[in-house]
Structures are given as C-alpha cells and as structure tokens.
PDB file of N, CA and C in Angstrom:
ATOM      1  N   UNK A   1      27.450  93.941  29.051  1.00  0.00           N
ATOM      2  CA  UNK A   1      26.822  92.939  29.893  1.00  0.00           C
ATOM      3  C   UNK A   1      25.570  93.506  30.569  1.00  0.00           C
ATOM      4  N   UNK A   2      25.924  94.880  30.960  1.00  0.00           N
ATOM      5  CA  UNK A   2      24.566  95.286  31.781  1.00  0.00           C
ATOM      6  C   UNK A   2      23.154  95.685  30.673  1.00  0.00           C
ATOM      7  N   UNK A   3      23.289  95.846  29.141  1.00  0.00           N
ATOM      8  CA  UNK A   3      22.597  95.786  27.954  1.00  0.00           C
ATOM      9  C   UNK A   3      21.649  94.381  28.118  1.00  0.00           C
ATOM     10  N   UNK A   4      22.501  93.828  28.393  1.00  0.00           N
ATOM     11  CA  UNK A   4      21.585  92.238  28.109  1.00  0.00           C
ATOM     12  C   UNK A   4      21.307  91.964  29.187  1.00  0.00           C
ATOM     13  N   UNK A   5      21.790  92.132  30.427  1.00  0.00           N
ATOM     14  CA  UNK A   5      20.561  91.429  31.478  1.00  0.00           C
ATOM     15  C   UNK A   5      19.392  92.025  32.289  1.00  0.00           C
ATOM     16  N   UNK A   6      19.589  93.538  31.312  1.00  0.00           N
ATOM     17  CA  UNK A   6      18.179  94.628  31.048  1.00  0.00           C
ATOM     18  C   UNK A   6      17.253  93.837  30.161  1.00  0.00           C
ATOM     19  N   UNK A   7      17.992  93.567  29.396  1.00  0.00           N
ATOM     20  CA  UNK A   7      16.789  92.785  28.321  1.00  0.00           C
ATOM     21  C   UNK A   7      16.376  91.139  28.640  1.00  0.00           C
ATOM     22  N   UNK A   8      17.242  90.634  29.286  1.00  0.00           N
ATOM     23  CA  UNK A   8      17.171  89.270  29.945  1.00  0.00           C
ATOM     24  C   UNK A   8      15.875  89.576  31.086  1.00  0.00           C
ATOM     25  N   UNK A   9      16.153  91.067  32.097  1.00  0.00           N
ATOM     26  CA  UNK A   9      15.340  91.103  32.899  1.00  0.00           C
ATOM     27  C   UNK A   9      13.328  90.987  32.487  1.00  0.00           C
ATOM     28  N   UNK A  10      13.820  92.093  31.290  1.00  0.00           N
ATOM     29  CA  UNK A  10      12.725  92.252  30.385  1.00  0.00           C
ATOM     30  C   UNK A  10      11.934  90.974  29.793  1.00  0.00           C
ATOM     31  N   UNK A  11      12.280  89.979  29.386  1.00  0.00           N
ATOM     32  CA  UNK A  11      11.640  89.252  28.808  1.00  0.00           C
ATOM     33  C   UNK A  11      11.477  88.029  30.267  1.00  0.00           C
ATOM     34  N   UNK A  12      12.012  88.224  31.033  1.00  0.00           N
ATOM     35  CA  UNK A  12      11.019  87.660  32.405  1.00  0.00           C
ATOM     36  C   UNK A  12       9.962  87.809  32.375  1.00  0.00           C
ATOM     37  N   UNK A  13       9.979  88.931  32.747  1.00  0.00           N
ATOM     38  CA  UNK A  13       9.098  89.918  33.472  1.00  0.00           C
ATOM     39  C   UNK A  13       7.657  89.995  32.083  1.00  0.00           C
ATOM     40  N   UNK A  14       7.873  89.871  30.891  1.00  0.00           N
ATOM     41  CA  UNK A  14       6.577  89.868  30.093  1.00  0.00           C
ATOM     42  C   UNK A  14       6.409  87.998  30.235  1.00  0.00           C
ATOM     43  N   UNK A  15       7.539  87.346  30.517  1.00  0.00           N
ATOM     44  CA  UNK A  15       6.403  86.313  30.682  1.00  0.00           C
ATOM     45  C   UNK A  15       5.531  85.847  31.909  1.00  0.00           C
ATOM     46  N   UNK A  16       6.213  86.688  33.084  1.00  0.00           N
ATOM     47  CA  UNK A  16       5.568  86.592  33.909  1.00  0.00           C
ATOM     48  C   UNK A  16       4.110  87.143  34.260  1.00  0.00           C
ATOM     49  N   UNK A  17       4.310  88.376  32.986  1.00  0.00           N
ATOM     50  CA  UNK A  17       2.486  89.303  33.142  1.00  0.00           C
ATOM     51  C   UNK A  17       1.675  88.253  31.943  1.00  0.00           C
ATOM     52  N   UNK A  18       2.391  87.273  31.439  1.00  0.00           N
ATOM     53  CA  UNK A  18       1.656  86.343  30.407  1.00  0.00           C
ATOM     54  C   UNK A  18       0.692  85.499  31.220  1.00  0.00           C
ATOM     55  N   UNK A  19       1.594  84.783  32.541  1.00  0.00           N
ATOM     56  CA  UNK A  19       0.827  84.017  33.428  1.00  0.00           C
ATOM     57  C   UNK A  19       0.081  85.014  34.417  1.00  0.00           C
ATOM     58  N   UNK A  20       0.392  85.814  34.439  1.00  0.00           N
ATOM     59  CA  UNK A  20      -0.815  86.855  35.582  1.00  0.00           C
ATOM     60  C   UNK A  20      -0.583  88.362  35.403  1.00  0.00           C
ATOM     61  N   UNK A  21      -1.542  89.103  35.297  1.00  0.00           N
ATOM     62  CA  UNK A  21      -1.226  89.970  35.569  1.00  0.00           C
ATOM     63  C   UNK A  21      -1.614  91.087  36.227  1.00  0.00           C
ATOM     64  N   UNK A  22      -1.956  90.343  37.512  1.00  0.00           N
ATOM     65  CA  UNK A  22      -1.811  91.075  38.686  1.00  0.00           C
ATOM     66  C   UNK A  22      -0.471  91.431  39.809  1.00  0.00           C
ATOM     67  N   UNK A  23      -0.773  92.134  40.523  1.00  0.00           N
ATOM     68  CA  UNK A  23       0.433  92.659  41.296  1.00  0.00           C
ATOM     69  C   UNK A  23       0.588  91.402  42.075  1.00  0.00           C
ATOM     70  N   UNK A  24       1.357  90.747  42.429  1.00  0.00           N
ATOM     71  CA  UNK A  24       1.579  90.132  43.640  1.00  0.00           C
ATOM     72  C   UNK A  24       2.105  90.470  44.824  1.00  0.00           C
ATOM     73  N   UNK A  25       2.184  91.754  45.138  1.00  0.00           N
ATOM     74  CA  UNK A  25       2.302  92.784  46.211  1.00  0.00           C
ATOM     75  C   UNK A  25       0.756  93.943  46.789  1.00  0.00           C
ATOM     76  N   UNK A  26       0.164  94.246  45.753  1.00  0.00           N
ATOM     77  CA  UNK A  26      -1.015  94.789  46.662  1.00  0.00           C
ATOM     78  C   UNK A  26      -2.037  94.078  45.618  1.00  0.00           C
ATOM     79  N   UNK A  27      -1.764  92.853  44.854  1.00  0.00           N
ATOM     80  CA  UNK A  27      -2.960  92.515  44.231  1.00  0.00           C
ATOM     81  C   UNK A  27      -4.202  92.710  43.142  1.00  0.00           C
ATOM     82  N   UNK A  28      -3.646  94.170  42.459  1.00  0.00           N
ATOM     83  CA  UNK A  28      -4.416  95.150  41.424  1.00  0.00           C
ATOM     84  C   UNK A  28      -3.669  94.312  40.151  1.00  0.00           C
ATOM     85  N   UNK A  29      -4.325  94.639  39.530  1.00  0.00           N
ATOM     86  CA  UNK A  29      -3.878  94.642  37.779  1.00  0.00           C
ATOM     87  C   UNK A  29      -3.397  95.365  37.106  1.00  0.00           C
ATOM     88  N   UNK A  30      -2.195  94.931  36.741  1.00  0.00           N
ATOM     89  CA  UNK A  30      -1.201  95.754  35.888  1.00  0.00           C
ATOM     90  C   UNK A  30      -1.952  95.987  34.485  1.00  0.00           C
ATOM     91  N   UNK A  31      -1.992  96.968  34.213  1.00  0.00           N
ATOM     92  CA  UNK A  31      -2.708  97.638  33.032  1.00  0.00           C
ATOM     93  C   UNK A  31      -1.625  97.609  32.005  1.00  0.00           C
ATOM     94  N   UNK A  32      -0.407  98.343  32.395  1.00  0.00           N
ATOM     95  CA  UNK A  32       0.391  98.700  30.975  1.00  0.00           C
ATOM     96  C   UNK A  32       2.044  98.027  31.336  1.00  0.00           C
ATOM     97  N   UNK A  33       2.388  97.628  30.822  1.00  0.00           N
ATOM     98  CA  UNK A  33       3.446  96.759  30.712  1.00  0.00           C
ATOM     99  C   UNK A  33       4.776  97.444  30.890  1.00  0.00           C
ATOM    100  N   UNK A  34       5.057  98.714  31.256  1.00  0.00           N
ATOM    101  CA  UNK A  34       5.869  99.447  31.694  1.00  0.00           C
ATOM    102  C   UNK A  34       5.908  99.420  33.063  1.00  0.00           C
ATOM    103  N   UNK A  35       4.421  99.608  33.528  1.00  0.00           N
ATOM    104  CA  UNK A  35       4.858  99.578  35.128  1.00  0.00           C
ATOM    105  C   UNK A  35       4.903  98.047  35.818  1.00  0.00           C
ATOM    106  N   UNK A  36       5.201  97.490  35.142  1.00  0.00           N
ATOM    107  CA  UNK A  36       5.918  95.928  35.519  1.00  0.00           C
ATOM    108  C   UNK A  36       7.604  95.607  36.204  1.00  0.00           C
ATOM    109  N   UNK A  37       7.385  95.200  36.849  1.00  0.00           N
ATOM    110  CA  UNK A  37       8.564  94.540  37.279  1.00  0.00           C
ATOM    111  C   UNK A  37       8.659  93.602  38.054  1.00  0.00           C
ATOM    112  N   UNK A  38       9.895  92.855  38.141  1.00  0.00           N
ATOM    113  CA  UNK A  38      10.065  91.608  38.501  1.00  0.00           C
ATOM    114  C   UNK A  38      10.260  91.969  40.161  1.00  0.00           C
ATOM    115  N   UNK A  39       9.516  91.277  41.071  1.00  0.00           N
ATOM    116  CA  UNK A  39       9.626  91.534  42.484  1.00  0.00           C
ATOM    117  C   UNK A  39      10.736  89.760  43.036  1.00  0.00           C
ATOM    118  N   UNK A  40      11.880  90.112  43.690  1.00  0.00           N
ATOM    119  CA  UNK A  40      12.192  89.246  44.589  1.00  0.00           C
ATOM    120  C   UNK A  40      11.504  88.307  45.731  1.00  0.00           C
ATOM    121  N   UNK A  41      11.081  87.911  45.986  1.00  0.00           N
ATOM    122  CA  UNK A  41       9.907  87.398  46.962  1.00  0.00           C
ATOM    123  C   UNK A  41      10.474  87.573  48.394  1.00  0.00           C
ATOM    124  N   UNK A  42      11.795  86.669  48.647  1.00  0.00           N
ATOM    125  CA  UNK A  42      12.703  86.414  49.191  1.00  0.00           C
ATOM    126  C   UNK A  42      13.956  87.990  48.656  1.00  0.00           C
ATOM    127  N   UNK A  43      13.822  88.840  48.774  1.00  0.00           N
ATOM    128  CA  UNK A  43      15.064  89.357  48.299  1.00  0.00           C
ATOM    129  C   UNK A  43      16.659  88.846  48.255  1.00  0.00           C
ATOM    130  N   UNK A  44      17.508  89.607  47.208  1.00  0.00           N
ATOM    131  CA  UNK A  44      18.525  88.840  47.206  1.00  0.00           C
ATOM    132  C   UNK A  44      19.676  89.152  47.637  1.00  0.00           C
ATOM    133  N   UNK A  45      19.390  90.351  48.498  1.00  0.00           N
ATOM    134  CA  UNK A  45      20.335  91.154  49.482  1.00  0.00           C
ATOM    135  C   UNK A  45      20.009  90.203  50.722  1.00  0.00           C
ATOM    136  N   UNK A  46      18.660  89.194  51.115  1.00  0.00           N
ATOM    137  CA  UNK A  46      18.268  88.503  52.271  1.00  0.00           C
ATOM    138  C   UNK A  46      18.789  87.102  51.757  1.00  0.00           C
ATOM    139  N   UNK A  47      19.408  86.450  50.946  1.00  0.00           N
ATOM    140  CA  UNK A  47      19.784  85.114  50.816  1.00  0.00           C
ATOM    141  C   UNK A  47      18.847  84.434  49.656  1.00  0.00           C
ATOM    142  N   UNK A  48      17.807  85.299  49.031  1.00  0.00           N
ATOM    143  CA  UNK A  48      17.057  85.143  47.939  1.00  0.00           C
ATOM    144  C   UNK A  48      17.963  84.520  46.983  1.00  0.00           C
ATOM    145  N   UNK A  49      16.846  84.007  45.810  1.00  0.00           N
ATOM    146  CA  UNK A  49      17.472  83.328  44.516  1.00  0.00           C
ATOM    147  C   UNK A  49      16.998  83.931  43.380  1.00  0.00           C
ATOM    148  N   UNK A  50      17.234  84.157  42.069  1.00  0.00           N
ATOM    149  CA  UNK A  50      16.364  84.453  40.928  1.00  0.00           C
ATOM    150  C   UNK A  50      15.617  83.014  40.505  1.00  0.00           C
ATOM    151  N   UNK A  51      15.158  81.948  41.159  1.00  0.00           N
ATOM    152  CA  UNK A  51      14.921  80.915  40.838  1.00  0.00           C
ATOM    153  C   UNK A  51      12.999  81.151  40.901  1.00  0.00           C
ATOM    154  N   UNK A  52      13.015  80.735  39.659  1.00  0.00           N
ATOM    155  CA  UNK A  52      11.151  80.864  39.582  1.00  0.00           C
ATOM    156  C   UNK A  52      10.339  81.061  40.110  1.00  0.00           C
ATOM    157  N   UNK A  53      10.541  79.989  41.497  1.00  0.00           N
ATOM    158  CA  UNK A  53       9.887  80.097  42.657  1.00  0.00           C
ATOM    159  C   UNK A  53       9.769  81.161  43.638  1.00  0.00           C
ATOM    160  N   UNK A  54      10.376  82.500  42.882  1.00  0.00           N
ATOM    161  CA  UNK A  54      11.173  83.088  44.012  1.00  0.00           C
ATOM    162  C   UNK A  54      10.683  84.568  43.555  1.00  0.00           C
ATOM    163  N   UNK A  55      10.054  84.406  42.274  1.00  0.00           N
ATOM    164  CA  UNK A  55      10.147  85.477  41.535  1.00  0.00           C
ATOM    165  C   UNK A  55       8.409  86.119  41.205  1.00  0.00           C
ATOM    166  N   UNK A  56       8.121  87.656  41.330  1.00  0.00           N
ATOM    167  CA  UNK A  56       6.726  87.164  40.827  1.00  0.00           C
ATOM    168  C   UNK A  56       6.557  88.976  40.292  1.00  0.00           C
ATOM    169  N   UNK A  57       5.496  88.869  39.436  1.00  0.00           N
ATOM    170  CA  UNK A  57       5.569  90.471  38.544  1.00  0.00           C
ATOM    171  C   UNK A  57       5.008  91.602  39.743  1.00  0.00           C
ATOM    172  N   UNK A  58       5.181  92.627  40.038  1.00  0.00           N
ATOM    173  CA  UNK A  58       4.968  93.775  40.782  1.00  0.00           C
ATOM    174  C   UNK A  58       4.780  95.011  39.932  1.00  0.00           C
ATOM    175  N   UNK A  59       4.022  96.193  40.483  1.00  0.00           N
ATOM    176  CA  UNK A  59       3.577  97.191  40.116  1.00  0.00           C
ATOM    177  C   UNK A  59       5.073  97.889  40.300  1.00  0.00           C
ATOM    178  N   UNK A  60       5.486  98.745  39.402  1.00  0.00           N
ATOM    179  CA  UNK A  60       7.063  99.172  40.324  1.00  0.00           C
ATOM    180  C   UNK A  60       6.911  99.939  41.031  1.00  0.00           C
ATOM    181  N   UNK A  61       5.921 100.875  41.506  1.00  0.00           N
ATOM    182  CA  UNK A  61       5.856 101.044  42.739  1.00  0.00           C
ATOM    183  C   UNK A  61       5.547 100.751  44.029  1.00  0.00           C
ATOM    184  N   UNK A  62       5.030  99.671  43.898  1.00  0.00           N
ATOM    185  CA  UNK A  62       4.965  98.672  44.595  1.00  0.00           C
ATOM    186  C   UNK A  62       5.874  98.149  45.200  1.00  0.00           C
ATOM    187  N   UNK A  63       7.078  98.035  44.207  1.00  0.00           N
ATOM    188  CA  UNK A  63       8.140  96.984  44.528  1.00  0.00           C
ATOM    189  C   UNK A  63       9.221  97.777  45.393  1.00  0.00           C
ATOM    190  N   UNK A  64       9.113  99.050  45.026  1.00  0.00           N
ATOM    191  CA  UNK A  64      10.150 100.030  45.499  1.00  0.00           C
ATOM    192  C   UNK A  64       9.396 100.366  46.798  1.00  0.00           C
ATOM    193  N   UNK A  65       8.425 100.320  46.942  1.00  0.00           N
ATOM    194  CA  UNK A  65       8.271 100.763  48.668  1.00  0.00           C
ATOM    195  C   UNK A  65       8.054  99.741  49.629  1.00  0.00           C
ATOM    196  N   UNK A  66       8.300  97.965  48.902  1.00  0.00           N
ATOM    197  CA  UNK A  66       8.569  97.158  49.537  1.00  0.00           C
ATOM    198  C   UNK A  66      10.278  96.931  49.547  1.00  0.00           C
ATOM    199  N   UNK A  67      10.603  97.066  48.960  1.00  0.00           N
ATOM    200  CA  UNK A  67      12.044  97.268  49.346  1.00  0.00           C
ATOM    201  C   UNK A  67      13.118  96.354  49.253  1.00  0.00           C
ATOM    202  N   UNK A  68      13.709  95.823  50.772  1.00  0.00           N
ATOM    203  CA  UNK A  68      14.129  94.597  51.172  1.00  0.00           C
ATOM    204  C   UNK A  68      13.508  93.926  51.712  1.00  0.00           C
ATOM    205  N   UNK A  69      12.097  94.020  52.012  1.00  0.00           N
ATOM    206  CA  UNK A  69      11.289  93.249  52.939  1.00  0.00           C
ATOM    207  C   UNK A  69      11.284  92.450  52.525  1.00  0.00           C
ATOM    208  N   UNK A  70      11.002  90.938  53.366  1.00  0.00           N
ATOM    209  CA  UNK A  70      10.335  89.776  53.644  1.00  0.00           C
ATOM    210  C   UNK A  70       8.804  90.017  53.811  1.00  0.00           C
ATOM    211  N   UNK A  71       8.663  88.988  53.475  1.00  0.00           N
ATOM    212  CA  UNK A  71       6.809  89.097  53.544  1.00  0.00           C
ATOM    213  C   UNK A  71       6.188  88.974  54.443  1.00  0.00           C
ATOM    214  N   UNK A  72       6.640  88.575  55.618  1.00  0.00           N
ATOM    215  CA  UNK A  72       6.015  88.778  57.099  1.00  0.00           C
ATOM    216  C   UNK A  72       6.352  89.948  57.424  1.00  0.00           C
ATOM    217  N   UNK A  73       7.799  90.613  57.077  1.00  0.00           N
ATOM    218  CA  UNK A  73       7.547  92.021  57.542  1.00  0.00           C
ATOM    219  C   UNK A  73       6.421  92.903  56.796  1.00  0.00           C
ATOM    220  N   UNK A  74       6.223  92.739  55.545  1.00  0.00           N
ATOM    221  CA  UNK A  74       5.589  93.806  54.537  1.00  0.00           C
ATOM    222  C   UNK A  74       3.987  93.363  55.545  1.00  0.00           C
ATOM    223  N   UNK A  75       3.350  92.358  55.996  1.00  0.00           N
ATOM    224  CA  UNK A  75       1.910  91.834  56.552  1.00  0.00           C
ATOM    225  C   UNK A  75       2.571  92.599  57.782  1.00  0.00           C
ATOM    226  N   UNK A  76       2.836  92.586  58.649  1.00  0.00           N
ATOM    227  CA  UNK A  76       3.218  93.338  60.366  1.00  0.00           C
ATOM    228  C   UNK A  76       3.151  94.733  60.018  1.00  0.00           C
ATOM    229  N   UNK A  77       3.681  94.964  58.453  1.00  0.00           N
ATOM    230  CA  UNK A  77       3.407  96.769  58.349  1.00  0.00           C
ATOM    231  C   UNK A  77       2.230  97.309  58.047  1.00  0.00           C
ATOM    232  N   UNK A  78       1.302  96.037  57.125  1.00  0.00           N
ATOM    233  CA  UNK A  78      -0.451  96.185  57.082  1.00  0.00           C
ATOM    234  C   UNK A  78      -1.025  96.438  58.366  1.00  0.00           C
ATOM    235  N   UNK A  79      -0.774  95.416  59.315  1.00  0.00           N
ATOM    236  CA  UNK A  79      -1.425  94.917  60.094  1.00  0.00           C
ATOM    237  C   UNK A  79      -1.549  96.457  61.039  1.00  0.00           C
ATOM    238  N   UNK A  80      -0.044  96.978  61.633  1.00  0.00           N
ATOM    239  CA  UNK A  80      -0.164  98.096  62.174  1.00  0.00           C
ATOM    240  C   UNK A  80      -0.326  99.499  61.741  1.00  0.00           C
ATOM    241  N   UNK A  81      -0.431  99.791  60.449  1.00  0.00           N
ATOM    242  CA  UNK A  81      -0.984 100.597  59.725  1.00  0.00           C
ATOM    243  C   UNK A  81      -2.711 100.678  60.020  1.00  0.00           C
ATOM    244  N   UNK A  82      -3.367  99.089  60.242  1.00  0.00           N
ATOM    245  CA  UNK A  82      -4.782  99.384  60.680  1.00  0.00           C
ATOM    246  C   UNK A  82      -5.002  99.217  62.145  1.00  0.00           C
ATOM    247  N   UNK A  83      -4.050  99.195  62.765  1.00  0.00           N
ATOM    248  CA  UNK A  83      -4.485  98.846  64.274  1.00  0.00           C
ATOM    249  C   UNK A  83      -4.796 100.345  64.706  1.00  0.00           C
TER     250      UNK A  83
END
C-alpha cells in the first residue's frame, strides 16, 4: 500500500508542475522535477484536506522548513525576519 501512494503521490505532484512550475512557497522555479513536492496549504496534522484546493507543488526544501505552518504563520516569520 505504501508502494502506490508513493506513486499516487508522484503523479500529483507532475501534474501539478504541468500547471505551474513555480514554488508556491518562496515563488522560484522548479528546474528539475525531483525537487518537487506536493505542499499541504492547510496542513493535515492542522485539519487540512488532500482536496485540490488545498494542494500546491513546493521546492522540497521549501516544504520541509515550512513544516506545519499555516500561512499567516509562515508571512509573521517573513515579516520579523525583516523587522
């Protein structure tokens, strides 16, 4: 089971760099299709869904040093990073 929803995850995630392929976490362009991954928007440890709306491609490092955040927290950590 965990075989296939590696590969279930996988073929998201290339159609999601089909419709863009920029980060939707710091906004750059994913160059190579390895460092792709599917970002939670809403995470699903926070009451998140895997539902489309919910879902968007990330740099994976990106995604891993956003974490569990919500997206007002990840902007409050910009914000005071430049204050």
């Amino acid at each position: 089971m965990e075989k296939k929803y590696k590969n279930d995850q996988r073929k998201i995630c290339n159609r999601l760099l089909r419709a863009s392929n920029v980060c939707g976490l710091c906004g750059e362009q994913i160059t190579k299709r390895k460092e792709a991954t599917i970002d939670h928007i809403i995470p699903l440890s926070r009451g998140g869904s895997d539902s489309v709306h919910n879902v968007q491609v990330a740099h994976e490092k990106c995604n891993q040093e956003k974490g569990n955040k919500l997206p007002d927290e990840i902007k409050l950590k910009k914000e005071n990073e430049h204050a």
